[in-house]
C-alpha atoms as a PDB file:
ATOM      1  CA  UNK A   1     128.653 -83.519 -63.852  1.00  0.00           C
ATOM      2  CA  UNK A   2     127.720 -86.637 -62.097  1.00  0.00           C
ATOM      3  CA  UNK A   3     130.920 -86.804 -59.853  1.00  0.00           C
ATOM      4  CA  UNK A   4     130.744 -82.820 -59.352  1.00  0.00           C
ATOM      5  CA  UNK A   5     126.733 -83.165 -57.710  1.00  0.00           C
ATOM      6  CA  UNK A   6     127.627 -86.585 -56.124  1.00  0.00           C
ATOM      7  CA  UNK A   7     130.723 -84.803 -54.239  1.00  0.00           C
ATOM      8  CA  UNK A   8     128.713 -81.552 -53.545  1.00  0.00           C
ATOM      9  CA  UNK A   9     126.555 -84.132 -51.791  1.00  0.00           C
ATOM     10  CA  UNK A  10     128.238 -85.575 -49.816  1.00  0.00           C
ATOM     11  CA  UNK A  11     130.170 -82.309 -48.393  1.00  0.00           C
ATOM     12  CA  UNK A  12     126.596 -81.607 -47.530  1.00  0.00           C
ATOM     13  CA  UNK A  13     125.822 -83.966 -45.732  1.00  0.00           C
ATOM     14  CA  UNK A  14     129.344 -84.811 -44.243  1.00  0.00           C
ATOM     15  CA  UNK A  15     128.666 -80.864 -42.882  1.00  0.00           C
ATOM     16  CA  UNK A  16     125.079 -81.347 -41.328  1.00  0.00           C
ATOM     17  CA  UNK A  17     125.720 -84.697 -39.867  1.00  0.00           C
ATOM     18  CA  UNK A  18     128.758 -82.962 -38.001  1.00  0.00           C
ATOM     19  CA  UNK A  19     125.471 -80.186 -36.733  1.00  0.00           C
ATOM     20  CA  UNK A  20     127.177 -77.463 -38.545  1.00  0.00           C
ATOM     21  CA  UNK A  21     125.588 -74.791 -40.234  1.00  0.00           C
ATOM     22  CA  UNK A  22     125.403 -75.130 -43.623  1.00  0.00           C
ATOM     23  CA  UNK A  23     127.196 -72.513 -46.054  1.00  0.00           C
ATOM     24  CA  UNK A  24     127.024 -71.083 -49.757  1.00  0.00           C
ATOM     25  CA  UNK A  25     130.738 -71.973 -49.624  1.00  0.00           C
ATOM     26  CA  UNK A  26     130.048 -76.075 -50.001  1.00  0.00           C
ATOM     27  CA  UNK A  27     128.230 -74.707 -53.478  1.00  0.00           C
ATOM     28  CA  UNK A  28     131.601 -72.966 -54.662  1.00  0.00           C
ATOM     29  CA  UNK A  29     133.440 -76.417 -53.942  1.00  0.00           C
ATOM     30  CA  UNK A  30     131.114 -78.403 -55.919  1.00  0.00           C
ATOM     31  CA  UNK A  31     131.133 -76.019 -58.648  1.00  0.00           C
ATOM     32  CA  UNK A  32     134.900 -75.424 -58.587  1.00  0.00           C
ATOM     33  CA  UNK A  33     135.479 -79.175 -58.491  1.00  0.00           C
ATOM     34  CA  UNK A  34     132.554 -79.633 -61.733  1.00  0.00           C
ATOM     35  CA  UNK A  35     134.873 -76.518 -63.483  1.00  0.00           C
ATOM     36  CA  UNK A  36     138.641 -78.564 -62.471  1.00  0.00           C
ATOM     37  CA  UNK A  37     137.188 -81.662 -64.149  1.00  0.00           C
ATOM     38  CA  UNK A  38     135.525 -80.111 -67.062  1.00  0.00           C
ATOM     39  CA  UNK A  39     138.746 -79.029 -68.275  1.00  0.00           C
ATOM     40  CA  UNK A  40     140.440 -82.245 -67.342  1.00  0.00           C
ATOM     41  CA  UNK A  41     137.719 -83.655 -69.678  1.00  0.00           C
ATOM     42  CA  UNK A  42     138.347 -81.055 -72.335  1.00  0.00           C
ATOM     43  CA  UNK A  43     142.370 -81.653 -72.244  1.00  0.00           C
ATOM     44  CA  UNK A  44     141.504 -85.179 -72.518  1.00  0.00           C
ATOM     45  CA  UNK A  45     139.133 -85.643 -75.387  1.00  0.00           C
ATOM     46  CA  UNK A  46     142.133 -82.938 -77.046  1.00  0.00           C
ATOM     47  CA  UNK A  47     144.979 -84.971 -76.305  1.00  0.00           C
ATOM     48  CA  UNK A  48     143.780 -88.442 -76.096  1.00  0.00           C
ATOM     49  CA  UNK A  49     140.701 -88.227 -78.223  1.00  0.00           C
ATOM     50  CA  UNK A  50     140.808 -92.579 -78.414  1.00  0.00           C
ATOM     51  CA  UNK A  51     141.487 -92.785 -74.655  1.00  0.00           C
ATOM     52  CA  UNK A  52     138.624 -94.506 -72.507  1.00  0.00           C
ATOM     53  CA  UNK A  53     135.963 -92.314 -71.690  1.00  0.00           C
ATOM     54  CA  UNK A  54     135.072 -94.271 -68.236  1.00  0.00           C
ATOM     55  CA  UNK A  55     138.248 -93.476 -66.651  1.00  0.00           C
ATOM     56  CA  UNK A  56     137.706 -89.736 -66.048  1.00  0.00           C
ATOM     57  CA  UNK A  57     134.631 -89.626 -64.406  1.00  0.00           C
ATOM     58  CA  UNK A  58     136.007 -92.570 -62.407  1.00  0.00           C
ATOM     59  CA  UNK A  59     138.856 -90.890 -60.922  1.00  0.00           C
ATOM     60  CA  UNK A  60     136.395 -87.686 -60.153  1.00  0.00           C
ATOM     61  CA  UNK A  61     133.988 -89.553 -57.487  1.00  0.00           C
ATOM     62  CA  UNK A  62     137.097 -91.487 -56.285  1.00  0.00           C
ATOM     63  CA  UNK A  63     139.603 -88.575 -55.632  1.00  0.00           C
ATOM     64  CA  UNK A  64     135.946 -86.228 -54.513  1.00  0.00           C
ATOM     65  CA  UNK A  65     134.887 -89.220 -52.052  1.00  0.00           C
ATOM     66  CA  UNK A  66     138.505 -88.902 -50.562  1.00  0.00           C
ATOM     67  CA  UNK A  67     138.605 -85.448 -50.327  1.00  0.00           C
ATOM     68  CA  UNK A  68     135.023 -85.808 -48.737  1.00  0.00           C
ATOM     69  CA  UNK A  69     136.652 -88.162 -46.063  1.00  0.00           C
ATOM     70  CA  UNK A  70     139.891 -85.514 -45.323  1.00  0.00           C
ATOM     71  CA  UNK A  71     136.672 -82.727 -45.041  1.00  0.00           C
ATOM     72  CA  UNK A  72     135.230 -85.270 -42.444  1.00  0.00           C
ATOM     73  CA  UNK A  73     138.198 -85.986 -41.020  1.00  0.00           C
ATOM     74  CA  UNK A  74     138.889 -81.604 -40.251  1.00  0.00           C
ATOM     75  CA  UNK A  75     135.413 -81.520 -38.853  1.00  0.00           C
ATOM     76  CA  UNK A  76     135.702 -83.943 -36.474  1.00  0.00           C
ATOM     77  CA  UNK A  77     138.287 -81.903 -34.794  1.00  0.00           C
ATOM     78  CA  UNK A  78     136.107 -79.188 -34.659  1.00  0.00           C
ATOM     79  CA  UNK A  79     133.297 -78.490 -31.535  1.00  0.00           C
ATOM     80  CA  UNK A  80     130.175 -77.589 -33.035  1.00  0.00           C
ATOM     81  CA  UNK A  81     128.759 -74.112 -31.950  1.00  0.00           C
ATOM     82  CA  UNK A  82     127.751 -74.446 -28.116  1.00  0.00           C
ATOM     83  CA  UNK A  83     129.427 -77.364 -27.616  1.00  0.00           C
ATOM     84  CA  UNK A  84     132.232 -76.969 -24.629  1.00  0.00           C
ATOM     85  CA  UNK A  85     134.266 -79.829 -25.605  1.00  0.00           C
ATOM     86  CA  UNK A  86     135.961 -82.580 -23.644  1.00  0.00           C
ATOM     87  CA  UNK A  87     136.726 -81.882 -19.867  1.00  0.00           C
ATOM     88  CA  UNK A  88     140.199 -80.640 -18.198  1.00  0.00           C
END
């Protein structure tokens, strides 16, 4: 849950540093990515009910805070609204 608000977070603010206009859609994400890991959790404590349970929520924030970065990356090729972009 942790790695799902952290995320969620930082699409936020990844979005509003970029000046654009926050949407209801950067909820879904967060709550999409809490729902993919929840069953990753649940398959794991089925399947590997020994295995270590700091590994999981490890591999969340890292793979979220990566997909955060591509989401940055998409933006910044993006204009914000009234913005006329570069000249020529």
């Amino acid at each position: 849950m942790f790695a799902a608000g952290l995320v969620t977070l930082a699409l936020v603010l990844v979005q509003a540093s970029q000046h654009q206009q926050l949407s209801r859609s950067l909820l879904y994400l967060g709550l999409a990515y809490f729902a993919l890991f929840a069953v990753a959790h649940a398959a794991v404590r089925w399947w590997a009910p020994y295995a270590d349970p700091l590994f999981l929520p490890c591999v969340a924030v890292l793979n979220g805070l990566g997909l955060v970065m591509i989401y940055r990356l998409d933006l910044a090729g993006t204009t914000p609204a009234g913005d006329a972009g570069p000249p020529g």
